[in-house]
Protein backbone atom coordinates (compact mmCIF):
# COMPACT_ATOMS: atom_id res chain seq x y z
CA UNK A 1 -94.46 -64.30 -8.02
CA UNK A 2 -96.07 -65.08 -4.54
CA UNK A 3 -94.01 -65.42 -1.56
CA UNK A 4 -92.97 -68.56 -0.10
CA UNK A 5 -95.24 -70.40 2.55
CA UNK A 6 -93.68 -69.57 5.91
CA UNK A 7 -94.47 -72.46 8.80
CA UNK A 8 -94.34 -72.66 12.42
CA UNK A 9 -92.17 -75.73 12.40
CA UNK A 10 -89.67 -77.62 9.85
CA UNK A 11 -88.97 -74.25 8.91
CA UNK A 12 -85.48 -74.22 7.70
CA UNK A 13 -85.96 -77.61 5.67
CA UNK A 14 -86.78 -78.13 2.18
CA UNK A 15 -89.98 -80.24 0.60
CA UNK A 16 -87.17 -83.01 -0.45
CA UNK A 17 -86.38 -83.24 2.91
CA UNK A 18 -89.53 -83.30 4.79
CA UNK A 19 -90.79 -86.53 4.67
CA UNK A 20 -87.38 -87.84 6.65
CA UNK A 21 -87.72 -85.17 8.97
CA UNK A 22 -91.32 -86.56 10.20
CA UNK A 23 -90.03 -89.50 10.29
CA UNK A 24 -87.25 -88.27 12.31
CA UNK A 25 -90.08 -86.28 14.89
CA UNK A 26 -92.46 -89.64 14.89
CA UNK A 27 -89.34 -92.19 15.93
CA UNK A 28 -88.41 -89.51 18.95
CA UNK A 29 -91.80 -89.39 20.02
CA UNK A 30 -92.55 -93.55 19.46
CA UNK A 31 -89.31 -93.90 21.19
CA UNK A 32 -88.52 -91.09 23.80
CA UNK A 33 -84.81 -93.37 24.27
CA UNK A 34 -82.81 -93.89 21.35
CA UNK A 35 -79.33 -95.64 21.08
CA UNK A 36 -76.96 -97.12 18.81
CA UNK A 37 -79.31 -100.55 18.70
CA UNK A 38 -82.73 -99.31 19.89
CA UNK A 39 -84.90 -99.63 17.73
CA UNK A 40 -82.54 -100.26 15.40
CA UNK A 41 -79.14 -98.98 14.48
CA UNK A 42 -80.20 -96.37 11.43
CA UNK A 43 -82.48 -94.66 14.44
CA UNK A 44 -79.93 -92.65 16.09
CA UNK A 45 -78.06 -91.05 12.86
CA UNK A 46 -81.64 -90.22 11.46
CA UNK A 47 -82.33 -88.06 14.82
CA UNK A 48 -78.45 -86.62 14.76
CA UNK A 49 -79.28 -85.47 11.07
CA UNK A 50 -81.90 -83.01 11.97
CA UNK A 51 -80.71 -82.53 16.08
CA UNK A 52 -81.28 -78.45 15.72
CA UNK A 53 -83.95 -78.87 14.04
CA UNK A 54 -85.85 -80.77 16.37
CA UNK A 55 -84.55 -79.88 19.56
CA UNK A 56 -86.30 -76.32 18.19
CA UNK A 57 -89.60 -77.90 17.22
CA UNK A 58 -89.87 -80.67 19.95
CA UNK A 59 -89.64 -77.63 22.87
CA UNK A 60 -91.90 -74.97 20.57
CA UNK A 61 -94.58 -77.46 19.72
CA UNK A 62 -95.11 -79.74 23.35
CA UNK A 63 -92.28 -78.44 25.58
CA UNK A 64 -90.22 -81.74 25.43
CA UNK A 65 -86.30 -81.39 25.90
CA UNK A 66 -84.34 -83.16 23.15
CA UNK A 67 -80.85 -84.11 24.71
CA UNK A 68 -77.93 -85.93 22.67
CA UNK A 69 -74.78 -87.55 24.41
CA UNK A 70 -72.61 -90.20 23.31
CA UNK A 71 -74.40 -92.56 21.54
CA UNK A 72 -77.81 -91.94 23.13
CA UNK A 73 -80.95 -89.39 22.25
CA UNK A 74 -83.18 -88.52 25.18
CA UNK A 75 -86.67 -87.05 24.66
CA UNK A 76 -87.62 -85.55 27.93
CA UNK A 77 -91.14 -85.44 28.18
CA UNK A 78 -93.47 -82.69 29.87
CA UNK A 79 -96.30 -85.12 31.35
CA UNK A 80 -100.42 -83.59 32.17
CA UNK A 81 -101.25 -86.71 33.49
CA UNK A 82 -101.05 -90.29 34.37
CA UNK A 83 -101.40 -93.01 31.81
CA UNK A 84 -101.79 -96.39 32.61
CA UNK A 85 -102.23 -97.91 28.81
CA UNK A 86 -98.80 -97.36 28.12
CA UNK A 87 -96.85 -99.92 30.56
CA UNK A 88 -93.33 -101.54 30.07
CA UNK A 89 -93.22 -105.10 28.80
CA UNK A 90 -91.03 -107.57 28.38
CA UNK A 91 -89.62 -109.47 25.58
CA UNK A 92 -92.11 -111.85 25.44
CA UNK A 93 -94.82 -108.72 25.77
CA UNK A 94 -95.43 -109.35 29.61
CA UNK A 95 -96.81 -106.56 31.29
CA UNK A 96 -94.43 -104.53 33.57
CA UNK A 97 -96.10 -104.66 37.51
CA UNK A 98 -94.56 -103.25 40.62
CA UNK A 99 -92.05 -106.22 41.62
CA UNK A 100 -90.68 -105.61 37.87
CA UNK A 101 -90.85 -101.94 38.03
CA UNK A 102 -88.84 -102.14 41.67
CA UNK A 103 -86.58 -104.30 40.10
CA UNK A 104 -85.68 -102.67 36.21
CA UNK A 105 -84.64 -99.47 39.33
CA UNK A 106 -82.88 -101.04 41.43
CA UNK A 107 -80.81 -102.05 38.58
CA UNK A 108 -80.17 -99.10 37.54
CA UNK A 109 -79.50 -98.00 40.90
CA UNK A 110 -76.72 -100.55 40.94
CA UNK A 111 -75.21 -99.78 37.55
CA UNK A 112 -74.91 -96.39 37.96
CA UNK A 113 -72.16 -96.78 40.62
CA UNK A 114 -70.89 -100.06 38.80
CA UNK A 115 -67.75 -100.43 36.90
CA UNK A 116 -67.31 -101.22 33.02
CA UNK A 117 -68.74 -104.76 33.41
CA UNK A 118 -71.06 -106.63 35.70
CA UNK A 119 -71.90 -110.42 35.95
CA UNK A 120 -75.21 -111.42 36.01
CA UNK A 121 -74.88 -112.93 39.20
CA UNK A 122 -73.29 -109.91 40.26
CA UNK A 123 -76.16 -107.64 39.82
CA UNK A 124 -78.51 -110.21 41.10
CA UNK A 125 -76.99 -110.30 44.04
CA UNK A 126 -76.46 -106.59 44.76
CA UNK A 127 -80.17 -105.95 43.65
CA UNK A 128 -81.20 -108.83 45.96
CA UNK A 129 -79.20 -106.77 48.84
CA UNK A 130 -81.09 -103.77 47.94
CA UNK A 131 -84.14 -105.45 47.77
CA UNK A 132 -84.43 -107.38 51.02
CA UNK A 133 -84.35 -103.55 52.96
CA UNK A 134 -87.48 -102.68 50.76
CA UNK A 135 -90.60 -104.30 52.80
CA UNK A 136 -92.64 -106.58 51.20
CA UNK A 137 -89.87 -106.64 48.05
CA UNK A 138 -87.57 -108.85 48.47
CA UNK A 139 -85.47 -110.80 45.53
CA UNK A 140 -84.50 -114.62 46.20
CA UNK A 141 -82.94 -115.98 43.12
CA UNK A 142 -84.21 -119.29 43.15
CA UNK A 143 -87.86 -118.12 43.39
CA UNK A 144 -89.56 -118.86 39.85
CA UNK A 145 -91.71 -115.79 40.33
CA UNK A 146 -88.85 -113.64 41.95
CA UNK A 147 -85.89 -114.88 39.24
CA UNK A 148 -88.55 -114.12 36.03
CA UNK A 149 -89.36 -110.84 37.51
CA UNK A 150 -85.67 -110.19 37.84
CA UNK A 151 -84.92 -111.44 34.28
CA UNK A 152 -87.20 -109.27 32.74
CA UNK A 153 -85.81 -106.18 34.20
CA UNK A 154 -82.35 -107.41 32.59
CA UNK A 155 -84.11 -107.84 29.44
CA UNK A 156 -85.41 -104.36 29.28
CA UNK A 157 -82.00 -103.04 29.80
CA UNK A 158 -80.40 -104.69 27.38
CA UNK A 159 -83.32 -104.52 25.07
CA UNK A 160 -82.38 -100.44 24.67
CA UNK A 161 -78.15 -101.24 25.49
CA UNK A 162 -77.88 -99.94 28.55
CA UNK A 163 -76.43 -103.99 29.13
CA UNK A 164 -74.48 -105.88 26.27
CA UNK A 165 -73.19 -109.12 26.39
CA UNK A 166 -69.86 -109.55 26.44
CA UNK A 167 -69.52 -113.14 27.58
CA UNK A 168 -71.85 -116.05 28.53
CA UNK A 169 -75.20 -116.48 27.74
CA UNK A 170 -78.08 -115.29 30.48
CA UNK A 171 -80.99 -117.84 29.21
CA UNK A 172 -78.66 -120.89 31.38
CA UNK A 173 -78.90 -118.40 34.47
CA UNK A 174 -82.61 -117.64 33.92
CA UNK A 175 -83.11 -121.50 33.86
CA UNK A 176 -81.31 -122.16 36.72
CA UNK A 177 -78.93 -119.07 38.41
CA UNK A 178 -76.35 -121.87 39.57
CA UNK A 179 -75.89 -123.75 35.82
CA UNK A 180 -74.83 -120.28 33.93
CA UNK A 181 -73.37 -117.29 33.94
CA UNK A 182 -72.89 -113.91 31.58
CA UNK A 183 -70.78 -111.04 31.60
CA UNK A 184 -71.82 -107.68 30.46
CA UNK A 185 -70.59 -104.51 29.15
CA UNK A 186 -72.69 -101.47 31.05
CA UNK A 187 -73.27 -98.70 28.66
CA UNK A 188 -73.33 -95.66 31.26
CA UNK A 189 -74.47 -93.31 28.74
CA UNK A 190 -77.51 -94.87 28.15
CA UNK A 191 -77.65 -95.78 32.05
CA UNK A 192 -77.29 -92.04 32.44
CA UNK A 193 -80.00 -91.00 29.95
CA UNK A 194 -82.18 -93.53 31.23
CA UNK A 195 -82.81 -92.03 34.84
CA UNK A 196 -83.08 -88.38 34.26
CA UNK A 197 -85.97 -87.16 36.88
CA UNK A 198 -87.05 -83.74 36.85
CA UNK A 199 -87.04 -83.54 40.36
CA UNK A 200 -85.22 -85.13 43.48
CA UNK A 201 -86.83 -88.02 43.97
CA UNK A 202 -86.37 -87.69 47.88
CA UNK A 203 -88.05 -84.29 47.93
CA UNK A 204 -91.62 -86.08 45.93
CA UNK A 205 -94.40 -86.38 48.39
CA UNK A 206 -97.16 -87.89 45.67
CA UNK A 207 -96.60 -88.59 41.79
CA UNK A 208 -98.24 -85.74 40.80
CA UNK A 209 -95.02 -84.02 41.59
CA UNK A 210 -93.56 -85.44 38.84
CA UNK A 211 -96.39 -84.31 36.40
CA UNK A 212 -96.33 -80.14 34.57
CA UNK A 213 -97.58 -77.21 36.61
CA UNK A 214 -95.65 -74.69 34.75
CA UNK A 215 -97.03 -71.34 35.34
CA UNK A 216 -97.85 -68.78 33.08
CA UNK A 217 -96.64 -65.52 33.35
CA UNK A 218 -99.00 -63.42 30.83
CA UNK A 219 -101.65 -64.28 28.13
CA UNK A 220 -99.72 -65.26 25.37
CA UNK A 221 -98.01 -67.63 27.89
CA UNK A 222 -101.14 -69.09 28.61
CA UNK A 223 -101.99 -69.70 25.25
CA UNK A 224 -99.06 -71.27 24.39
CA UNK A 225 -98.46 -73.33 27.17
CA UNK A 226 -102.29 -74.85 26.64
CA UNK A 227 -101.07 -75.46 22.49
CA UNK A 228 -98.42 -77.55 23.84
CA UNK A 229 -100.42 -79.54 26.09
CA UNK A 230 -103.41 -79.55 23.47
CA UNK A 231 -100.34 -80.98 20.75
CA UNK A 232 -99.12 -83.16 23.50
CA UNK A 233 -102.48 -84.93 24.16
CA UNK A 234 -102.93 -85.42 20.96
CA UNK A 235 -99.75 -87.86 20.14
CA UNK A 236 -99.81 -89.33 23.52
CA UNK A 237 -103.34 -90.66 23.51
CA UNK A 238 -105.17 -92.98 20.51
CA UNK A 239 -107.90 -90.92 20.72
CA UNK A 240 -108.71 -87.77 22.24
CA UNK A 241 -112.33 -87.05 23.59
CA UNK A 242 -113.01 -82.84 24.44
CA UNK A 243 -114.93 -83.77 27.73
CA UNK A 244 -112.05 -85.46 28.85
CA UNK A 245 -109.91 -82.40 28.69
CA UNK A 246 -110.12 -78.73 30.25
CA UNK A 247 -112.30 -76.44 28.03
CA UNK A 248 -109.40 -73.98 26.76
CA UNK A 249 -107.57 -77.31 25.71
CA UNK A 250 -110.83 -78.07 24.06
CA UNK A 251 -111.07 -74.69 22.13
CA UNK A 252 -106.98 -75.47 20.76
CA UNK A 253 -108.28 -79.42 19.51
CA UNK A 254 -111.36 -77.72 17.86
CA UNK A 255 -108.86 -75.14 15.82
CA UNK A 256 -107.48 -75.81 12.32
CA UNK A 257 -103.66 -74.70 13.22
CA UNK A 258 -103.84 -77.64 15.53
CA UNK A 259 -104.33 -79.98 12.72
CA UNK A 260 -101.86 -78.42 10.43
CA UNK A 261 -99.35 -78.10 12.59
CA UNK A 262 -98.92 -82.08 13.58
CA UNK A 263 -99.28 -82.67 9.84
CA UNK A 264 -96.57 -80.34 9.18
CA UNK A 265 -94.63 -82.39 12.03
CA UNK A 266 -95.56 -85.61 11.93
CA UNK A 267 -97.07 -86.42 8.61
CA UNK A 268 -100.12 -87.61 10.32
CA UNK A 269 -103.78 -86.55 9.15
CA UNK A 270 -106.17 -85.28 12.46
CA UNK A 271 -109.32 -86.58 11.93
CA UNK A 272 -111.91 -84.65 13.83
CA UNK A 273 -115.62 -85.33 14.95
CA UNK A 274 -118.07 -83.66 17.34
CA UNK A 275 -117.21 -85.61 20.65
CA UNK A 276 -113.12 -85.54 19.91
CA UNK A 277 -109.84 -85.95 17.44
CA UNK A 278 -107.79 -88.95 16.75
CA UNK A 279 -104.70 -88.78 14.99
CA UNK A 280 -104.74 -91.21 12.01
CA UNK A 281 -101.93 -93.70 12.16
CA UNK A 282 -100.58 -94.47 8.81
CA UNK A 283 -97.23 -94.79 9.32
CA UNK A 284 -96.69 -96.97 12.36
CA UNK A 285 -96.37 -94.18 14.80
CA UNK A 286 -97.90 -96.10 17.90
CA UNK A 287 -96.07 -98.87 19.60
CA UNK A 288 -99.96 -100.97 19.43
CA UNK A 289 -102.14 -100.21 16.68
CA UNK A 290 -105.80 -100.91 16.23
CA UNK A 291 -107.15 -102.58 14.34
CA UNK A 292 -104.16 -104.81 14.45
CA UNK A 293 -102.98 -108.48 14.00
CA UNK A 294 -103.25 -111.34 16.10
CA UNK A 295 -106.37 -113.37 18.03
CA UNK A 296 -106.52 -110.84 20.57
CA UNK A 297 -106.84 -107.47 18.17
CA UNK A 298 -109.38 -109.41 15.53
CA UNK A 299 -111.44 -110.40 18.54
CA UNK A 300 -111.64 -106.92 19.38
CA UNK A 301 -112.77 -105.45 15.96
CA UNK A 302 -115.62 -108.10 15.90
CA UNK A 303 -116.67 -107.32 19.76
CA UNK A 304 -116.25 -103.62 18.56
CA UNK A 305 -118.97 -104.30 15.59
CA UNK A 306 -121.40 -106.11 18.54
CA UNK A 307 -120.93 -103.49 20.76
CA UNK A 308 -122.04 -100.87 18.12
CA UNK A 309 -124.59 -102.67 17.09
CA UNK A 310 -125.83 -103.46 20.82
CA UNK A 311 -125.71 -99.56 21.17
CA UNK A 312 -126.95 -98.30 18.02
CA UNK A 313 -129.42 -100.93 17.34
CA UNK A 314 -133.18 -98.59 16.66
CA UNK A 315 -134.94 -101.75 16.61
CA UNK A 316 -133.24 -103.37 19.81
CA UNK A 317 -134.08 -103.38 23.78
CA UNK A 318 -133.19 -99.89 25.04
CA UNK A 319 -129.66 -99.64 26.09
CA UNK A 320 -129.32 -98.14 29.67
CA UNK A 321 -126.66 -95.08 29.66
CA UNK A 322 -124.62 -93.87 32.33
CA UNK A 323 -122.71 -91.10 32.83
CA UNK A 324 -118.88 -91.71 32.13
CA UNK A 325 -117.27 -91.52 35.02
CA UNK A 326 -115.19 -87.96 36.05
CA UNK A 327 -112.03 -88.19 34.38
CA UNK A 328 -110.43 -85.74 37.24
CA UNK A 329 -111.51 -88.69 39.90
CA UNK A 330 -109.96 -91.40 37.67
CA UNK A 331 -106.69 -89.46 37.81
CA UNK A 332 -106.93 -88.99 41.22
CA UNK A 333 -107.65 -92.57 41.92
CA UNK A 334 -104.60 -93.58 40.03
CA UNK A 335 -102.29 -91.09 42.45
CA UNK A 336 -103.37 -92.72 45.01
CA UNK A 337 -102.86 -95.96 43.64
CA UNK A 338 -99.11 -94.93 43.04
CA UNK A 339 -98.56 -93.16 46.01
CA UNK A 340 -99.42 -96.48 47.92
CA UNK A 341 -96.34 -97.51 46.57
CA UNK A 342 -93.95 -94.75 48.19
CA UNK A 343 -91.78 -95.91 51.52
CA UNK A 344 -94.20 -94.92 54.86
CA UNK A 345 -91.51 -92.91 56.08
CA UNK A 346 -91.95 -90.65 53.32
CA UNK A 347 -95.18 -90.89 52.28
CA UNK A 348 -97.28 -87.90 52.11
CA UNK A 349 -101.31 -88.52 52.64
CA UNK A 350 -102.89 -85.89 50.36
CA UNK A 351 -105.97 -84.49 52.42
CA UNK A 352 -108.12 -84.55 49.40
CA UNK A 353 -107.37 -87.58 47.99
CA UNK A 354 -110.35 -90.10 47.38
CA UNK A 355 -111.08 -93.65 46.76
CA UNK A 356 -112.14 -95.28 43.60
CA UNK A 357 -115.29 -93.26 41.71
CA UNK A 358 -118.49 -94.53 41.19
CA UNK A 359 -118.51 -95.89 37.45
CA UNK A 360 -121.36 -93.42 36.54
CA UNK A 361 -124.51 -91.98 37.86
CA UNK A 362 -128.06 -93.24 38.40
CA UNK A 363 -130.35 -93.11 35.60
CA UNK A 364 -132.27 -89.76 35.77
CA UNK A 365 -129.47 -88.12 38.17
CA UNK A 366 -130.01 -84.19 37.81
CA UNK A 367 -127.95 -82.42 36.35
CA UNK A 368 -126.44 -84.72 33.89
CA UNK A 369 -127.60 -84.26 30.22
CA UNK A 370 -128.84 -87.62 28.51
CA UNK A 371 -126.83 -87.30 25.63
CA UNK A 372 -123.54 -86.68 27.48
CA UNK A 373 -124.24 -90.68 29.12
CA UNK A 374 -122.84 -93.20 27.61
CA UNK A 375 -124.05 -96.91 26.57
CA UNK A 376 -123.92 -99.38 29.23
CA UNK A 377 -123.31 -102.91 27.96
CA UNK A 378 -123.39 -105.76 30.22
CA UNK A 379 -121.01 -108.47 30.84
CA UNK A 380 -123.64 -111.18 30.30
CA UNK A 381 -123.71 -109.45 26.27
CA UNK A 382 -120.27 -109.19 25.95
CA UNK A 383 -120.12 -113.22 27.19
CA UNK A 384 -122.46 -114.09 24.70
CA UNK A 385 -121.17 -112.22 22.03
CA UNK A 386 -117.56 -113.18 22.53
CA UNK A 387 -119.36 -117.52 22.34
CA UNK A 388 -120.80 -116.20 19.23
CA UNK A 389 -117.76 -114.95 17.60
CA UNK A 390 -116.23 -118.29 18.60
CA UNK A 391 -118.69 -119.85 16.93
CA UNK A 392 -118.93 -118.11 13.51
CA UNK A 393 -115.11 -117.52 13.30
CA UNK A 394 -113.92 -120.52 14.77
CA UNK A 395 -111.20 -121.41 11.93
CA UNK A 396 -109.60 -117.88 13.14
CA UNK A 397 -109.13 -118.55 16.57
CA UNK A 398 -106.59 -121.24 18.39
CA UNK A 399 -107.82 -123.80 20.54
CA UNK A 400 -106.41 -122.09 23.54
CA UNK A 401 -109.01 -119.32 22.55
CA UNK A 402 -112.28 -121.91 22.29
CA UNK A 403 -111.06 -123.53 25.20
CA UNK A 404 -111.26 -119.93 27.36
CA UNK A 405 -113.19 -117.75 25.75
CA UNK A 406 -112.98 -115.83 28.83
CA UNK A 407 -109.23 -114.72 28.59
CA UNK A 408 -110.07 -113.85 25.24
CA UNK A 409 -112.90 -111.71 25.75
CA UNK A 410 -111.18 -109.71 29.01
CA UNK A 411 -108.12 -109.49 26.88
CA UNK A 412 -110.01 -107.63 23.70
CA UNK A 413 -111.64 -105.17 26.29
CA UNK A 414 -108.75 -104.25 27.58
CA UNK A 415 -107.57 -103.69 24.07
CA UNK A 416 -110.63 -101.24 23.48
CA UNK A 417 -110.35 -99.29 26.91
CA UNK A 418 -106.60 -98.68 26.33
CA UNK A 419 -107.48 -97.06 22.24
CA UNK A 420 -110.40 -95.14 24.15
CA UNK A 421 -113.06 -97.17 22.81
CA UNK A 422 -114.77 -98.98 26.00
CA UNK A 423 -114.73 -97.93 29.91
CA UNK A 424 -114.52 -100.41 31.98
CA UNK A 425 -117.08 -100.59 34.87
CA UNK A 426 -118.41 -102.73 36.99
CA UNK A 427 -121.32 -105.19 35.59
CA UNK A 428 -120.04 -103.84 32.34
CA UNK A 429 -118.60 -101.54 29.49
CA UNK A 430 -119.38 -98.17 28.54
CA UNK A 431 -119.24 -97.98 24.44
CA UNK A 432 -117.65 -94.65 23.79
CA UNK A 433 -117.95 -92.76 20.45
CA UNK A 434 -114.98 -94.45 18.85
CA UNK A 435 -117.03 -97.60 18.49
CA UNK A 436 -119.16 -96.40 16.18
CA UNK A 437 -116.74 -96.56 13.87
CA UNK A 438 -116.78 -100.10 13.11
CA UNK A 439 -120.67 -100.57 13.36
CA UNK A 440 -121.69 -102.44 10.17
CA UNK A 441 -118.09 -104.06 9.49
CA UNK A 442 -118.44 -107.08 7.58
CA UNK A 443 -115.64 -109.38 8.61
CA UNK A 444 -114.65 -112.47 6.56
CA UNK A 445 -112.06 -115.19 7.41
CA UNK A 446 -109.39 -116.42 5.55
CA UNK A 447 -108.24 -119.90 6.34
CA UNK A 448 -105.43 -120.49 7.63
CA UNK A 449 -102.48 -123.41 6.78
CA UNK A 450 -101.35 -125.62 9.76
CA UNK A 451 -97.63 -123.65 10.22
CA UNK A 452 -99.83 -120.20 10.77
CA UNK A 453 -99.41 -119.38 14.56
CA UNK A 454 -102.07 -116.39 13.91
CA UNK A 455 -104.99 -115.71 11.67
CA UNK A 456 -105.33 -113.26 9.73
CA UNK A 457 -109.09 -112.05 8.11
């Protein structure tokens, strides 16, 4: 009789109990804060059930800390680098921006040396304190873009229940702050488990501070250290292309016990080709899949089928390519872009930091292979082609849509740059590999009845 398979991870756990155990490690990761109603209320006891477990294999596989107090799970995560597709958002799915990301911490500033409760008013006011000795900040109530700002931040919070309504009702104050009122419970667990920063904040000259520069101390360090950011890569990003990563990262996506070991942890098949891997979502692992539901996604698919065809097309006009642009420069460009953010008297000017990169080369620049460029496809295409599907869809789309077709065509490429699919440059898009994907997808439309908000094909 043969021995038993030994594995890397899940080892102490049986076949019967797998399949709840990756659903255990893909809620953690989806959702790195987890409390007694966020997500949901069976989300915490499914993480307490297998706590050893993955406290073990969260640190072993990407060097995340799994911490558990009260009625709150933490997943501290390790971060390589900056990520700008992954923002907060509101209720309503309005994107977090810096007057909203000033304001959700300055909240939490003021509720971690709050009592039990809090009014509404309360923390608007003690926020709005903060806020006025913050230049160019600011918080004035009975501003419409100020008080939305402000409510949104609330809503975040008590989104996860860090802030639970005890009495009141806070739409009346978003309305109008002098016709309503609400009284919450602060939940300084999660408050706690909320702000957790590696490092004193004071002591951070530039965001890249915050990011992992673990050294390693021997070989074998190395090599495990570059799994873990190879793993982490992986389930942080839609897509993963090798020239966007260092080479020994690379070599670790190329491998087979890369594959098999996020199966074996996730559930989740790694589909590989020759320019990168993408990890298949099958189970609703990713907060915004794609393709996906809604005017906005099935826009995208179709633009995604015109693009490939634009780019693929034998028979077309030549498609100029350009050489993506350096994916070190881009993640430069955003630490500067964050550091602009930091109070002058603290601010630390890096001496190599640079401005914005060119989006690609010249045509016939030396020293750039051809097949390393990328498709350039021009905003006057995408225009057209974004009319077109207007036209020969136009039962799936609103009237909002026909009547700017503009919104709807910026919004779908910015669905396709954050999944890895499109770069954004000027004049243009660059059609990465992922594209190809969808060439020769025949699309057809299902009517829809008059109560249907959304189409569906």
């Amino acid at each position: 009789m043969s021995d038993p398979v030994r594995h890397r991870f899940a080892a102490d756990l049986t076949e019967l109990e797998l399949a709840d155990y990756q659903r255990a490690v893909r809620l953690v990761l989806r959702h790195p804060l987890i409390t007694s109603t966020w997500p949901d209320e069976r989300a915490l006891p499914r993480v307490r059930r297998f706590a050893s477990t993955l406290r073990r294999d969260l640190s072993e596989a990407f060097g995340y800390r799994l911490e558990l107090h009260g009625g709150t799970a933490r997943l501290v995560r390790a971060k390589d680098r900056l990520d700008p597709t992954q923002p907060a958002r509101s209720r309503t799915g309005r994107q977090f921006d810096r007057r909203r990301y000033a304001y959700l911490a300055l909240c939490l500033a003021v509720l971690g040396r709050a009592g039990v409760q809090i009014t509404l008013s309360e923390l608007a006011d003690s926020v709005a304190a903060d806020a006025t000795r913050i230049s160019g900040l600011g918080l004035d109530p009975d501003h419409g873009t100020d008080r939305r700002a402000f409510v949104d931040a609330v809503g975040w919070l008590e989104e996860r229940g860090a802030l639970r309504l005890a009495d009141g009702s806070s739409s009346a104050w978003a309305t109008d702050p002098g016709a309503g009122e609400a009284l919450y419970d602060v939940a300084r667990d999660v408050i706690v488990a909320l702000f957790r920063p590696a490092r004193v904040l004071q002591h951070v000259g530039s965001v890249e501070g915050l990011l992992d520069r673990s050294l390693a101390s021997s070989g074998n360090a190395e090599r495990r250290r570059t799994a873990q950011v190879a793993r982490r890569t992986v389930v942080e990003s839609p897509v993963v292309y090798l020239g966007d990563v260092d080479p020994t990262v690379a070599n670790h996506l190329r491998g087979t016990a890369l594959a098999a070991d996020l199966a074996r942890l996730t559930g989740l098949r790694l589909e590989r080709r020759a320019e990168g891997v993408l990890l298949v979502d099958t189970a609703g692992f990713t907060v915004e899949r794609f393709p996906g539901t809604g005017s906005v996604a099935q826009a995208a698919v179709l633009l995604a089928v015109e693009l490939a065809d634009r780019a693929l097309d034998p028979d077309g006009r030549r498609v100029r390519r350009l050489a993506a642009p350096d994916e070190t420069a881009r993640q430069r460009m955003l630490v500067g872009q964050v550091d602009a953010g930091l109070p002058t008297d603290t601010f630390v000017q890096l001496e190599d930091e640079v401005g914005p990169h060119a989006p690609g080369e010249p045509e016939g620049t030396p020293g750039v292979p051809d097949e390393s460029r990328l498709p350039l496809v021009t905003d006057s295409f995408l225009r057209d082609a974004v009319a077109e599907i207007l036209r020969r869809y136009g039962s799936a789309f609103g009237a909002q849509w026909h009547a700017d077709p503009q919104r709807l065509g910026s919004e779908a490429i910015a669905l396709l740059e954050r999944f890895g699919a499109v770069i954004r440059v000027p004049g243009g898009v660059l059609v990465r590999p992922l594209v190809g994907r969808y060439r020769n997808t025949i699309a057809a439309v299902r009517q829809r009845a008059a109560a249907e908000p959304e189409p569906l094909f």
